[in-house]
N, C-alpha and C. Protein backbone atom coordinates (compact mmCIF):
# COMPACT_ATOMS: atom_id res chain seq x y z
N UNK A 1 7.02 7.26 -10.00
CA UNK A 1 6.13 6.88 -8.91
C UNK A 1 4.93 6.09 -9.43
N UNK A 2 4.63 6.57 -10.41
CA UNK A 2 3.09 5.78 -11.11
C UNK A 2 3.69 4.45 -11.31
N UNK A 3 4.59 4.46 -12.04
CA UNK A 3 5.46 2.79 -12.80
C UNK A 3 5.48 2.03 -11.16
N UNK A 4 5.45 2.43 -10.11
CA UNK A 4 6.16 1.99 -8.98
C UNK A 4 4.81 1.12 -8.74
N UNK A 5 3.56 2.01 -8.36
CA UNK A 5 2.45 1.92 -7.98
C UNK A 5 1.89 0.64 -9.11
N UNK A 6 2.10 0.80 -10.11
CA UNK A 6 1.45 -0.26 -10.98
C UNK A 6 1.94 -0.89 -10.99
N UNK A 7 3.34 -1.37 -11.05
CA UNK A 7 3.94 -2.77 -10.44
C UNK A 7 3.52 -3.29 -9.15
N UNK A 8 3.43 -2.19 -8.18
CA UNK A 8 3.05 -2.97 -6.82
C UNK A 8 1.84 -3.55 -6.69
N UNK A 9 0.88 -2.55 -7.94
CA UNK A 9 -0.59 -3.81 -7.68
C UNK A 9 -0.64 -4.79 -8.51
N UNK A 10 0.48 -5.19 -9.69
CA UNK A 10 0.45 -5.97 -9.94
C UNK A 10 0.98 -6.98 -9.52
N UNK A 11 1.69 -7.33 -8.54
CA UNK A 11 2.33 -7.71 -7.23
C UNK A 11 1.55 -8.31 -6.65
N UNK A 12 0.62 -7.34 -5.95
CA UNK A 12 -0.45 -7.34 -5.20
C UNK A 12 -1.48 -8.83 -5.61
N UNK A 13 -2.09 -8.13 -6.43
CA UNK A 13 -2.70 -9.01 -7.74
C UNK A 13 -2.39 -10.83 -7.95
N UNK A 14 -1.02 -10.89 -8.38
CA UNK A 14 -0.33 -11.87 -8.66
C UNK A 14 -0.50 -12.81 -7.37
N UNK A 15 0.21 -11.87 -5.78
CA UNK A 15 0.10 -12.85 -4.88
C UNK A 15 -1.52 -13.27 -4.43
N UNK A 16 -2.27 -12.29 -5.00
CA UNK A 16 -3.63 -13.04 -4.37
C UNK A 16 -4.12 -14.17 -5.06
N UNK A 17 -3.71 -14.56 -6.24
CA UNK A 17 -4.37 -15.70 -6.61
C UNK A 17 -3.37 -16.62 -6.46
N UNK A 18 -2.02 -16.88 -6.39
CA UNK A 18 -1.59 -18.12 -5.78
C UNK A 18 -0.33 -17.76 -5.04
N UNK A 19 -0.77 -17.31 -3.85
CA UNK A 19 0.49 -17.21 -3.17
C UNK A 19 1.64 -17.83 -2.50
N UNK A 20 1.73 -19.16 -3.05
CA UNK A 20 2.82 -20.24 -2.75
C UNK A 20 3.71 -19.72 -4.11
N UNK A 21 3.06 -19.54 -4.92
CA UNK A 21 3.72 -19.67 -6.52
C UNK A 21 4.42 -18.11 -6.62
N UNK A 22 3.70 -17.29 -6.11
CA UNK A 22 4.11 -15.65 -5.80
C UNK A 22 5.39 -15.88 -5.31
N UNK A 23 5.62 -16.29 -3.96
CA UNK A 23 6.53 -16.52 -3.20
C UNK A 23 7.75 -17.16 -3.76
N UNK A 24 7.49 -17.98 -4.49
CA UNK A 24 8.63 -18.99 -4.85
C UNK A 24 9.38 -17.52 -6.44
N UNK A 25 8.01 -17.55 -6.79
CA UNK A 25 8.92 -16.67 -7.87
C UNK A 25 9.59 -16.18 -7.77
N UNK A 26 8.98 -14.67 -6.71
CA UNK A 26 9.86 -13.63 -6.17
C UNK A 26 11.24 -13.31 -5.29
N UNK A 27 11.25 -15.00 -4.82
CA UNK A 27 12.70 -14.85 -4.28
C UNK A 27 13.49 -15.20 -5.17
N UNK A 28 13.23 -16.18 -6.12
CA UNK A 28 14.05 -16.44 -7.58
C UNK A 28 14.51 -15.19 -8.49
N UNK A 29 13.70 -14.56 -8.36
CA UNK A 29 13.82 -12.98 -8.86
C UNK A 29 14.73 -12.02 -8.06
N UNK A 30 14.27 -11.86 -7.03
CA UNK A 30 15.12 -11.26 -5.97
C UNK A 30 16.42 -11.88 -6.03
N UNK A 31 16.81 -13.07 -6.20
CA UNK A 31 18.13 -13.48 -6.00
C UNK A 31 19.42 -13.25 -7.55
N UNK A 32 18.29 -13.23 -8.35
CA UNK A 32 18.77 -13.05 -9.51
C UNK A 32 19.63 -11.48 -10.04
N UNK A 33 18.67 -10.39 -8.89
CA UNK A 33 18.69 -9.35 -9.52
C UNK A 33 19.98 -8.85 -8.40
N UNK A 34 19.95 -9.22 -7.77
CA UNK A 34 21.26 -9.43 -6.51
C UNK A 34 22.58 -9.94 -7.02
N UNK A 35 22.65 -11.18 -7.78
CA UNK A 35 23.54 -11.67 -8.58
C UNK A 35 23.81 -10.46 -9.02
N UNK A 36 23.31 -10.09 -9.85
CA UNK A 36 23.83 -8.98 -11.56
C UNK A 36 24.47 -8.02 -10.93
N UNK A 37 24.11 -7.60 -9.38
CA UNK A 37 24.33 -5.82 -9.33
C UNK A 37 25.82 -5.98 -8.79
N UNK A 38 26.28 -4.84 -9.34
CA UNK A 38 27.81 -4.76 -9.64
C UNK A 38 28.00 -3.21 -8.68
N UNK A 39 29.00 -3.14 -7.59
CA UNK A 39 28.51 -1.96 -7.32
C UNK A 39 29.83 -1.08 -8.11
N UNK A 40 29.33 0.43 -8.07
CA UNK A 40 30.53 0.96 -8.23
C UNK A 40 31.74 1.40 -7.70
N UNK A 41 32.67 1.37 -7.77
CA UNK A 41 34.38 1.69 -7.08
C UNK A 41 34.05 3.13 -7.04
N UNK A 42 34.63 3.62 -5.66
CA UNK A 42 34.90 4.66 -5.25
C UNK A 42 36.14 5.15 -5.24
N UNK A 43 37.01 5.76 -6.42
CA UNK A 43 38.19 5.87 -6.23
C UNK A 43 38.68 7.23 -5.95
């Protein structure tokens, strides 16, 4: 929960000083981490 919280204000943080550049990152990120995930088979 702490790790959660300190990422989110660094989040926070990040988008307040340029939030065009925030934006663009984070969906680049988001899309990336979407790519990788593999789910698991239910057999």
């Amino acid at each position: 929960r702490e790790i959660r919280t300190r990422i989110s204000q660094a989040c926070l943080d990040r988008f307040k000083q340029n939030k065009m550049d925030f934006k663009r990152r984070f969906i680049i990120v988001d899309e990336i981490c979407i790519h990788r995930y593999t789910p698991e088979r239910k057999e």
